[in-house]
Protein backbone atom coordinates (compact mmCIF):
# COMPACT_ATOMS: atom_id res chain seq x y z
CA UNK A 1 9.43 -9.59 15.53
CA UNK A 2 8.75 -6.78 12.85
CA UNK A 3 5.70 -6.55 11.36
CA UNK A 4 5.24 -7.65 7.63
CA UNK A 5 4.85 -4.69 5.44
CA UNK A 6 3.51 -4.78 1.69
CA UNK A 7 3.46 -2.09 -1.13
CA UNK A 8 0.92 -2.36 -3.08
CA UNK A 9 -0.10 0.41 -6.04
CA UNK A 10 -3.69 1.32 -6.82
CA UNK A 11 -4.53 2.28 -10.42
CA UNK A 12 -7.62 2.67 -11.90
CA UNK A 13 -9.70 5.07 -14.93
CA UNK A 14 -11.15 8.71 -13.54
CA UNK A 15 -14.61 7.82 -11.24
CA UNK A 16 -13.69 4.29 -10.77
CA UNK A 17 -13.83 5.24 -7.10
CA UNK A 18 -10.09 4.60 -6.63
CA UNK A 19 -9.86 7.61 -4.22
CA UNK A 20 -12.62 6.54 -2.43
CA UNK A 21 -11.52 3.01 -2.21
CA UNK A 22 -8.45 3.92 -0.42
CA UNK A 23 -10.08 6.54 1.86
CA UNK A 24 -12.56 3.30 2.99
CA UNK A 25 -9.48 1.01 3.57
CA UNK A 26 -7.76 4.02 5.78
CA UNK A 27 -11.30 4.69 7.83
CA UNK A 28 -12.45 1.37 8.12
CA UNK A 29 -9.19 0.27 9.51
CA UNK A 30 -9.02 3.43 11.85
CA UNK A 31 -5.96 4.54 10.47
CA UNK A 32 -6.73 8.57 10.21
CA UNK A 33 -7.17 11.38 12.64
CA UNK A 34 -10.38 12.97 13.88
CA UNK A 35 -9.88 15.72 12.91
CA UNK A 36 -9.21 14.66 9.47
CA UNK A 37 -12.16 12.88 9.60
CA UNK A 38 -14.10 16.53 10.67
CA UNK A 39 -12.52 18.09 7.85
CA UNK A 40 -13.56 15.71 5.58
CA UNK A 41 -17.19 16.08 6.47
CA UNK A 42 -17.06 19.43 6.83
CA UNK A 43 -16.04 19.59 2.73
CA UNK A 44 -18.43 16.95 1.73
CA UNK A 45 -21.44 19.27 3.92
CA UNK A 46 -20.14 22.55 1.62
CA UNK A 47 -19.71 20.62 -1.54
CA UNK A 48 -23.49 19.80 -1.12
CA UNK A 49 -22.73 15.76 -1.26
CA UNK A 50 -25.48 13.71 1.10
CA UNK A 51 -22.49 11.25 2.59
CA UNK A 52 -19.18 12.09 3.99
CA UNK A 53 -16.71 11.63 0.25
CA UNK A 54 -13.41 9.51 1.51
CA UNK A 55 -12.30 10.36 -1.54
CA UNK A 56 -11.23 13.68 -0.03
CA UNK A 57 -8.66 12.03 2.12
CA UNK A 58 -6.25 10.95 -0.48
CA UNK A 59 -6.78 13.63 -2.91
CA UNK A 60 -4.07 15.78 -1.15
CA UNK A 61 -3.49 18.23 -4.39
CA UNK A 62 -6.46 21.15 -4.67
CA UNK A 63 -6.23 20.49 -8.50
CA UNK A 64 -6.50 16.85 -7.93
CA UNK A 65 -9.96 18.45 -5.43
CA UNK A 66 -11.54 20.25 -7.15
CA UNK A 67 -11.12 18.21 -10.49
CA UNK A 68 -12.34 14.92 -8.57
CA UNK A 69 -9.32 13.60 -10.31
CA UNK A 70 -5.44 11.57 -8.90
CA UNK A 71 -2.55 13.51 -10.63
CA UNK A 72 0.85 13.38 -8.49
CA UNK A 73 2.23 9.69 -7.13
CA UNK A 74 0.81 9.80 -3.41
CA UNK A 75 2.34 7.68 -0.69
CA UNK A 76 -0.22 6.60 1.96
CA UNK A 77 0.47 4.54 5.23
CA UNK A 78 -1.79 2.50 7.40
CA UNK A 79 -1.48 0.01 9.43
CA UNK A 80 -3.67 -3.49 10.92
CA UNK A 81 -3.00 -5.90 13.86
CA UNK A 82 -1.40 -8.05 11.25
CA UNK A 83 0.39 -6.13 8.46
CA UNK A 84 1.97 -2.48 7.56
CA UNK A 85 0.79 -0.96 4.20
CA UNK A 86 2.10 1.61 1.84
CA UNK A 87 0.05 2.31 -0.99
CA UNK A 88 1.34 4.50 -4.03
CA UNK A 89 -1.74 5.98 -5.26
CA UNK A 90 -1.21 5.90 -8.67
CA UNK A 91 -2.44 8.27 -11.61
CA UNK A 92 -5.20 6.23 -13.94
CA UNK A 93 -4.46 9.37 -17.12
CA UNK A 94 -2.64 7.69 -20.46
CA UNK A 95 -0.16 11.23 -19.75
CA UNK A 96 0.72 9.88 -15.99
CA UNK A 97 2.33 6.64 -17.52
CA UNK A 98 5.36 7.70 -16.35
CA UNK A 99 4.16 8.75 -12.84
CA UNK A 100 2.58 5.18 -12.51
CA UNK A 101 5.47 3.37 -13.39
CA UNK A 102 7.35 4.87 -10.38
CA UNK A 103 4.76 3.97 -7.92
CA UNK A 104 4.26 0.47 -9.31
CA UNK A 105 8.10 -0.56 -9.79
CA UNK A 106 8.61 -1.33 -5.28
CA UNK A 107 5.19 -2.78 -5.62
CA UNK A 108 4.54 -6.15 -4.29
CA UNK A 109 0.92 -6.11 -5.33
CA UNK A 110 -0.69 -3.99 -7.97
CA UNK A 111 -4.25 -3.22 -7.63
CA UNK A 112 -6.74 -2.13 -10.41
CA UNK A 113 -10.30 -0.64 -10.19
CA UNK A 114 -12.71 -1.00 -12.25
CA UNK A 115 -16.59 0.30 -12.70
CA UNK A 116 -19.10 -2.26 -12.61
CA UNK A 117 -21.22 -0.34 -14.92
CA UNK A 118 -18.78 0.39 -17.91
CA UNK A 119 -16.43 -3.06 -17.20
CA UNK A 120 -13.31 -3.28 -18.70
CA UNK A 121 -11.95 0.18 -20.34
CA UNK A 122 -8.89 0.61 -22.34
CA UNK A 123 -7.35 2.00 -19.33
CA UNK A 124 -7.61 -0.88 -16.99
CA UNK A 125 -6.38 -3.15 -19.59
CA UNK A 126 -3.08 -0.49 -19.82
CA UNK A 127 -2.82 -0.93 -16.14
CA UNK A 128 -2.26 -4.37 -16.07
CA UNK A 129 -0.25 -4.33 -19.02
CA UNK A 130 2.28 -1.83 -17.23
CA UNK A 131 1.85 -3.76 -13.54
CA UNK A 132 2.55 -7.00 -15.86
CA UNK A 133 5.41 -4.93 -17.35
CA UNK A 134 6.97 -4.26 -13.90
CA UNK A 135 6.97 -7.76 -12.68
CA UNK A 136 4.16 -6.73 -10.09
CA UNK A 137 4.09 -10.34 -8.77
CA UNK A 138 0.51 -10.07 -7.33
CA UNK A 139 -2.80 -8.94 -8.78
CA UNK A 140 -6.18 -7.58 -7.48
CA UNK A 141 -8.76 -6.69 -9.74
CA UNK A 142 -11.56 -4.80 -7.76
CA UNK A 143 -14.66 -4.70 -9.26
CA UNK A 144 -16.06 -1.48 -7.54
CA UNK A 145 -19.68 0.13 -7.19
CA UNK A 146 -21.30 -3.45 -7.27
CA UNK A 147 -24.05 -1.26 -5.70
CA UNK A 148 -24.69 0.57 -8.80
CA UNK A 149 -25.52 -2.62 -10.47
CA UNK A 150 -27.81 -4.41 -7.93
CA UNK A 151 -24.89 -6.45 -6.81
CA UNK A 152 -25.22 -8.49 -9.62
CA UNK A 153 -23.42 -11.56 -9.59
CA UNK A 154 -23.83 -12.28 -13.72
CA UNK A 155 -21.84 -8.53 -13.91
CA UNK A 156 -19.05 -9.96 -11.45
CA UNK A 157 -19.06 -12.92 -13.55
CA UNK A 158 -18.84 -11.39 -17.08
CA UNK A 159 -15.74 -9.15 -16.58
CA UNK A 160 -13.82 -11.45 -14.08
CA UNK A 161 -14.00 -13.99 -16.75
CA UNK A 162 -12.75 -10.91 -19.66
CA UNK A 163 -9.95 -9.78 -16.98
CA UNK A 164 -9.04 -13.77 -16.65
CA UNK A 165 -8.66 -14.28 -20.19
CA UNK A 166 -6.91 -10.79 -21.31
CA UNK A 167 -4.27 -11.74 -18.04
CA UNK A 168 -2.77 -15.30 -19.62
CA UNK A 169 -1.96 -13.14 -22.65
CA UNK A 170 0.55 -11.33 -19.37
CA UNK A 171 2.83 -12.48 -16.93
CA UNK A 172 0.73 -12.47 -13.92
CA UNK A 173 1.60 -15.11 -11.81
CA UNK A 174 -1.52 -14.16 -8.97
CA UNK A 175 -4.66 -12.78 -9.42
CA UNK A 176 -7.48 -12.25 -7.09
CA UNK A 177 -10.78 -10.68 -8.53
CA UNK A 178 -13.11 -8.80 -5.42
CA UNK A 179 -16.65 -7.49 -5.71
CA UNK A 180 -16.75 -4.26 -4.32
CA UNK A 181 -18.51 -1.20 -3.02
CA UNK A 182 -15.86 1.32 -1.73
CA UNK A 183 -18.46 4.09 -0.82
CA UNK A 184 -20.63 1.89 1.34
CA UNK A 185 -18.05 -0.26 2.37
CA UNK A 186 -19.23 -3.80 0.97
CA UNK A 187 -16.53 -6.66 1.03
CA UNK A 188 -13.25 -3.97 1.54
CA UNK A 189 -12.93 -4.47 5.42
CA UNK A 190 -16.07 -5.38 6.15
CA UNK A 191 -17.98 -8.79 4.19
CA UNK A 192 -20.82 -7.53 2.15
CA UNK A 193 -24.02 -8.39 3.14
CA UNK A 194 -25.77 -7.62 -0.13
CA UNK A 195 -23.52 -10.27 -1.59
CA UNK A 196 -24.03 -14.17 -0.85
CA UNK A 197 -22.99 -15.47 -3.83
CA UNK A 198 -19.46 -14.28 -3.37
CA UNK A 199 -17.61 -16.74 -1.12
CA UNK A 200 -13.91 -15.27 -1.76
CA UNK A 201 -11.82 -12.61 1.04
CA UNK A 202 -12.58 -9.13 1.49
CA UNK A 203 -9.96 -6.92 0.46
CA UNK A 204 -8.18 -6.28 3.36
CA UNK A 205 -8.15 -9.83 4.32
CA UNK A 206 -6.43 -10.74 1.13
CA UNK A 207 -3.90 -7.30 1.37
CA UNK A 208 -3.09 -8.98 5.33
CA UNK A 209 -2.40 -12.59 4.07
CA UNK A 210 -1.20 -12.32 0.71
CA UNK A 211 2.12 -14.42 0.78
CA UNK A 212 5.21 -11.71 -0.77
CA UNK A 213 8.37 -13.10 1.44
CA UNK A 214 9.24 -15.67 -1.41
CA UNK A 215 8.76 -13.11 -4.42
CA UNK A 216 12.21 -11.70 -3.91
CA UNK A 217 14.67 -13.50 -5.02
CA UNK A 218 16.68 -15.50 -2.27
CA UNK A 219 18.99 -17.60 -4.42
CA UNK A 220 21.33 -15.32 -5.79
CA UNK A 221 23.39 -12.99 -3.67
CA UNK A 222 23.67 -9.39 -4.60
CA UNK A 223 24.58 -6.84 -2.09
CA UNK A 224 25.60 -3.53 -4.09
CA UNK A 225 27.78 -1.84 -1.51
CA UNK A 226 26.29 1.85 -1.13
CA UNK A 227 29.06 3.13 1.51
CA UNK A 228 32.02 1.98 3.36
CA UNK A 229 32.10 2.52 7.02
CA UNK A 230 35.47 3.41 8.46
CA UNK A 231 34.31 5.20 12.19
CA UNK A 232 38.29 5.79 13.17
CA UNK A 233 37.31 6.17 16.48
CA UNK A 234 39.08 4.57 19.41
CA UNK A 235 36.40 1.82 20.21
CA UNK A 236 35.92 0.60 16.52
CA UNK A 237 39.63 1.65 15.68
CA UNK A 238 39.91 -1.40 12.99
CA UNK A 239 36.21 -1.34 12.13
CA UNK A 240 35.85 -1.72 8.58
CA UNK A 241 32.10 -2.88 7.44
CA UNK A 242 30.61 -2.22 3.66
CA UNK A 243 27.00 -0.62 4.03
CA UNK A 244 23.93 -1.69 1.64
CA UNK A 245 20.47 -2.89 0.96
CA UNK A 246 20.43 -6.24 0.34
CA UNK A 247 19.15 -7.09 -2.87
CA UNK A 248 18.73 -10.60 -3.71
CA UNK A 249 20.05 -14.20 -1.88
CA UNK A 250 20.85 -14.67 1.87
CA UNK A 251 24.03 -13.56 3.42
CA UNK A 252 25.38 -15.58 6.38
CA UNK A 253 28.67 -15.25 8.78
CA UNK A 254 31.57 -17.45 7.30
CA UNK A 255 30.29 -17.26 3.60
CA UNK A 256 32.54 -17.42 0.86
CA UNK A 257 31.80 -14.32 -1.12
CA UNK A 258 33.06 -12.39 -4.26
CA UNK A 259 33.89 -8.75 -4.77
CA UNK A 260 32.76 -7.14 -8.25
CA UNK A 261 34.08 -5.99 -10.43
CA UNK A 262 37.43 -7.12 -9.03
CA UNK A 263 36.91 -11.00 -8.76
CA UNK A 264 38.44 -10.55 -5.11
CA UNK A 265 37.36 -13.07 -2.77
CA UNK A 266 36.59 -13.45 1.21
CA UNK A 267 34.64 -14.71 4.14
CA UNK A 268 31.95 -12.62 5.93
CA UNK A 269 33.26 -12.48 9.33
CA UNK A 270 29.74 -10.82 10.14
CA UNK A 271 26.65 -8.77 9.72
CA UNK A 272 25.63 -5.84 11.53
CA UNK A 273 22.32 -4.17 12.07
CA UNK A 274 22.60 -0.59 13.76
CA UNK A 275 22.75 -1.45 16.98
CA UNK A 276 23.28 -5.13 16.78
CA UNK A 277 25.09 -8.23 15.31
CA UNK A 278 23.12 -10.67 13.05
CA UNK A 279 22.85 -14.35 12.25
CA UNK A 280 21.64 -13.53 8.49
CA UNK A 281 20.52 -10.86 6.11
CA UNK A 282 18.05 -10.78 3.43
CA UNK A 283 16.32 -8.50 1.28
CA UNK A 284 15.00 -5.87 1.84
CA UNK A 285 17.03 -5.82 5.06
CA UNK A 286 20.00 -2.79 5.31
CA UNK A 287 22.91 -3.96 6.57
CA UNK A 288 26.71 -3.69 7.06
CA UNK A 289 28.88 -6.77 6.17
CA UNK A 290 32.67 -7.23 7.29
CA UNK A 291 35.03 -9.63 5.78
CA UNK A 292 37.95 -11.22 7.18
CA UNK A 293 40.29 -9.69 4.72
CA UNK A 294 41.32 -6.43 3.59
CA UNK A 295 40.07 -6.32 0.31
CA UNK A 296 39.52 -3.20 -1.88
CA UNK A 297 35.56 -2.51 -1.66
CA UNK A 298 33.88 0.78 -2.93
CA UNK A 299 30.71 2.45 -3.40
CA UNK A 300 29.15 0.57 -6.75
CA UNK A 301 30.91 -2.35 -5.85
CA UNK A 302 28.54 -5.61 -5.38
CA UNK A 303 28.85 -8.42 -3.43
CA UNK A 304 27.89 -11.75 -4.64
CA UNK A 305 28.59 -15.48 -4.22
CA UNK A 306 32.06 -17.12 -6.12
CA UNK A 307 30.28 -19.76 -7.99
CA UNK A 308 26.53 -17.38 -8.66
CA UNK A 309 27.58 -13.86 -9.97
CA UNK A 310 26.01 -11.47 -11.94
CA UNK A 311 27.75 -11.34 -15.39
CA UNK A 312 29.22 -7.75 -15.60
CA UNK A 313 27.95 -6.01 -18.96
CA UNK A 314 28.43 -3.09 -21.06
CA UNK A 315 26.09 -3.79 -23.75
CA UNK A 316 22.62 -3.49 -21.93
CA UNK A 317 19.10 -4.16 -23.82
CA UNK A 318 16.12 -3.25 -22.03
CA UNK A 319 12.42 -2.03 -21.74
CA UNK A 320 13.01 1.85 -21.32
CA UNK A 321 9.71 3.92 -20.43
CA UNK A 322 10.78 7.23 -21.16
CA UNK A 323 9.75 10.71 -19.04
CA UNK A 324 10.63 13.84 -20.36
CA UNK A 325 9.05 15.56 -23.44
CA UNK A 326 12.16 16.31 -25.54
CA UNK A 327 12.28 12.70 -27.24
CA UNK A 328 14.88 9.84 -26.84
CA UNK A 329 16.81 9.14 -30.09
CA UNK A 330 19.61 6.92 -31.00
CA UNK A 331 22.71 8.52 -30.44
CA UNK A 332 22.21 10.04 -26.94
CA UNK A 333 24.42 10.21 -24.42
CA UNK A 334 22.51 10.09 -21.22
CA UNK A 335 23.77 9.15 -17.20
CA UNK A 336 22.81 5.56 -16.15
CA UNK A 337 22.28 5.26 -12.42
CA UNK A 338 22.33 0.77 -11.73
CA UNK A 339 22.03 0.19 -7.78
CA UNK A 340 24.81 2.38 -6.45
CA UNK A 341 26.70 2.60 -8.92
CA UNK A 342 26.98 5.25 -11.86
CA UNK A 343 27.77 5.42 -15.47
CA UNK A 344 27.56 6.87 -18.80
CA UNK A 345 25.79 5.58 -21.64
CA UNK A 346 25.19 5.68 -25.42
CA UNK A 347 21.82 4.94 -26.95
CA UNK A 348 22.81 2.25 -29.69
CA UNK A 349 19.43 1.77 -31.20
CA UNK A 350 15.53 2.02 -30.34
CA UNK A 351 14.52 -1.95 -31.98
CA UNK A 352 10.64 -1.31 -31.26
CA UNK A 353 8.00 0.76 -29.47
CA UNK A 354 5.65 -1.08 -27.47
CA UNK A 355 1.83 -0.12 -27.63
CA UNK A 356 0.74 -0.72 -24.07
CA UNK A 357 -2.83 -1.01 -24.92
CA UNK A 358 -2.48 -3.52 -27.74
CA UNK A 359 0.59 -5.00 -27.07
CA UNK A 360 1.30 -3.79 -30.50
CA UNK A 361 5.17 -3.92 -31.28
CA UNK A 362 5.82 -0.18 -33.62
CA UNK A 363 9.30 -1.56 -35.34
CA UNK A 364 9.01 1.35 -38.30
CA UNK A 365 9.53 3.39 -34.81
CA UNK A 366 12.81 5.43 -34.45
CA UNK A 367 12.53 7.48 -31.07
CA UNK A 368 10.43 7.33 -28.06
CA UNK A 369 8.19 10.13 -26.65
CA UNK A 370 7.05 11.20 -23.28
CA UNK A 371 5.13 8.46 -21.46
CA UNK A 372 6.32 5.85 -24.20
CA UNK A 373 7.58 2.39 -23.52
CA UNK A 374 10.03 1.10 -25.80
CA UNK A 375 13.03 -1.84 -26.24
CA UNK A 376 16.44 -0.02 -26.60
CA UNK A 377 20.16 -0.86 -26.81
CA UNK A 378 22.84 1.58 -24.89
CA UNK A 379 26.56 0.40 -24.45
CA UNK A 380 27.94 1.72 -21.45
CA UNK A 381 31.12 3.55 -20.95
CA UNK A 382 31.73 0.96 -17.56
CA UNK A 383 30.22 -2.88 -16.90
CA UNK A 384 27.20 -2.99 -15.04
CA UNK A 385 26.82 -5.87 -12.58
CA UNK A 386 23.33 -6.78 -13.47
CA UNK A 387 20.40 -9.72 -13.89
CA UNK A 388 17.48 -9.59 -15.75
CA UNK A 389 14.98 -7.88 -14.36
CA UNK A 390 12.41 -10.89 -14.61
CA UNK A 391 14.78 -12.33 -11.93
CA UNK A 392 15.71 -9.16 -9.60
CA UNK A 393 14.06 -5.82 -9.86
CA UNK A 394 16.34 -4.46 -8.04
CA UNK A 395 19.83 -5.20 -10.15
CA UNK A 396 17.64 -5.38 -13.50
CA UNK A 397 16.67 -1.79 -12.88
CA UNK A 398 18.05 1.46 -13.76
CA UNK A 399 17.37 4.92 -14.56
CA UNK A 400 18.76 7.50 -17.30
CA UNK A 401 19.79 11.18 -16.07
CA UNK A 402 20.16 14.06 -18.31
CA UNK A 403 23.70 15.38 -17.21
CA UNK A 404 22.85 18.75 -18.39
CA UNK A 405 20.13 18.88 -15.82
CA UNK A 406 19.98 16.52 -13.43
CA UNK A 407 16.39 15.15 -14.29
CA UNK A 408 15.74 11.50 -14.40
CA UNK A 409 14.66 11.21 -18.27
CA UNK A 410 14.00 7.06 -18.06
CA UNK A 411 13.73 4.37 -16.34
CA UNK A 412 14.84 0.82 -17.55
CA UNK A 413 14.15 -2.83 -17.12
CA UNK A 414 16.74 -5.13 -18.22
CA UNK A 415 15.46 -8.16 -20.39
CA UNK A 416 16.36 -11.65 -19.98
């Protein structure tokens, strides 16, 4: 059986121990080296700090060192008895917006720091706007350096009840709020003994047994075909089998299914892993599916069900956060990237900028800049077989190339 894995993105304001927080999670779970762990001490001793600083064990970039401070997207990887981890360590700075929006969008569970001494900050509240944003279905609000504040349970109590009300006002479906000390270690693997009052799971417990298998979407079938595999060799001489992530639904051997954007139809006459054949695929599983006929399949084709397909578009209307500094503007002719398969596209019209802090809608607005979130209208020059992205993050997603350069200038989520 293969062990569970959940993504989960950490955001939090500069100090709010976020570094620290995720160097305690990889130590306390014995997930880095010795000699990392020397090499950390030995900094902390010539720094002049009196403890060994975790913090130094995520902070990969020297500017990100020596200015105590996240900048770049960092992957990190651990692992415990009962779960595998990846956490995008995400940038807390208004100017990373874009930078956090990558590492949040695979998240299954966004987590955001907070000081017990200074509460809720502007920047939190922007960090669960944006998690809301990106359909993070799971929340964690850590309230960190409880041992700053005498481990006061009237502090826990005062901003877990601000966070509570600010979240109804967004679409967070699950929200856990922990009581924290990342530096000595209080309630993130370990229970805190300074804190009786709190009777809820220490963070790792609730990162091992938080339930995410039902969050994707196993209804509908989508299976955008990213490669046909024709081997031509004598002992697969017929072999025909269309290659993809799965992205939504659950794909079984004799299923009717459709082809997109032709309307074709066939039976899966099976499913194949690498080195074996399987009874059923789901996401985020990689597979290759045959059919029984010989129907015309290509790269940016999708796969669905006859009677539950996605309705092809060209007129698209989505959240766009924009990432470049030259400004998006009605007009524009950008590349659109949707699953595997690419397009061209026309910005129609920007309706509304959104202010992430307020929630503030800017209509008066009539381009976005770098790091801004906004609702826009492109037509496309081909149909997109796509869903809302409230329903599938996968086929409501897509991002905007500038074909001059080759940089991804947005990313999109496609509204209901």
């Amino acid at each position: 059986m293969a062990m569970d894995l959940l993504r989960f993105a950490t955001a939090g304001s500069v100090d709010d121990g976020k570094s620290t927080l995720i160097g305690r999670l990889l130590f306390d779970s014995k997930s880095i080296f010795t000699d990392q762990l020397e090499s950390v001490e030995k900094t902390s001793l010539d720094k002049g700090h009196g403890y060994v600083d975790l913090s130094l064990l995520t902070d990969g970039l020297r500017s990100e060192r020596e200015q105590g401070i996240t900048i770049d997207v960092a992957y990190r990887y651990f692992a415990t008895p009962n779960r595998k981890f990846i956490i995008a360590d995400t940038p807390g700075h208004v100017q990373y917006t874009r930078n956090m929006v990558t590492g949040a969008s695979t998240a299954d569970l966004g987590l955001v720091l907070v000081d017990a001494r200074h509460g809720l900050t502007e920047q939190s509240r922007r960090h669960a706007v944006l998690l809301s944003l990106l359909r993070v279905p799971h929340l964690v609000l850590c309230i960190n350096k409880m041992d700053l504040v005498d481990y006061s349970q009237e502090v826990y109590n005062k901003i877990s009840a601000e966070f509570t009300a600010f979240a109804t006002k967004l679409n967070i479906p699950d929200l856990e709020v922990i009581p924290i000390s990342a530096l000595k270690g209080d309630n993130v693997v370990t229970r805190s003994t300074s804190m009786d009052w709190y009777s809820g799971p220490t963070l790792i417990h609730h990162l091992e047994h938080v339930h995410v298998a039902s969050d994707r979407d196993l209804v509908d079938v989508r299976l955008p075909v990213q490669y046909v595999i024709r081997p031509k060799s004598d002992d697969h001489h017929d072999y025909r089998g269309y290659a993809g992530q799965v992205a939504g639904g659950v794909l079984k051997p004799g299923d009717e299914v459709m082809v997109l954007p032709s309307g074709m139809t066939s039976k899966i006459a099976g499913i194949d892993l690498f080195d074996r054949e399987i009874s059923e695929a789901f996401p985020p599983m990689s597979v290759t599916v045959r059919l029984e006929d010989d129907v015309d399949v290509s790269r940016g084709d999708m796969i669905s069900r006859v009677k539950n397909a996605p309705e092809p578009s060209q007129d698209i209307d989505a959240m766009i956060c924009w990432m470049t500094n030259a400004p998006l503007r009605p007009r524009q002719k950008l590349a659109i990237k949707h699953t595997s398969n690419s397009g061209r596209a026309l910005i129609k019209d920007i309706q509304y900028r959104l202010d992430v802090n307020s929630l503030h809608r800017d209509l008066e607005t009539k381009e976005l800049g770098l790091n801004e979130i906004g609702r826009v209208q492109l037509r496309t020059t081909k149909p997109l077989l796509c869903d809302p992205y409230s329903k599938n993050r996968t086929t409501g997603s897509f991002i905007l190339i500038d074909e001059a350069t080759g940089v991804t200038v947005g990313a999109g989520m496609i509204n209901d």
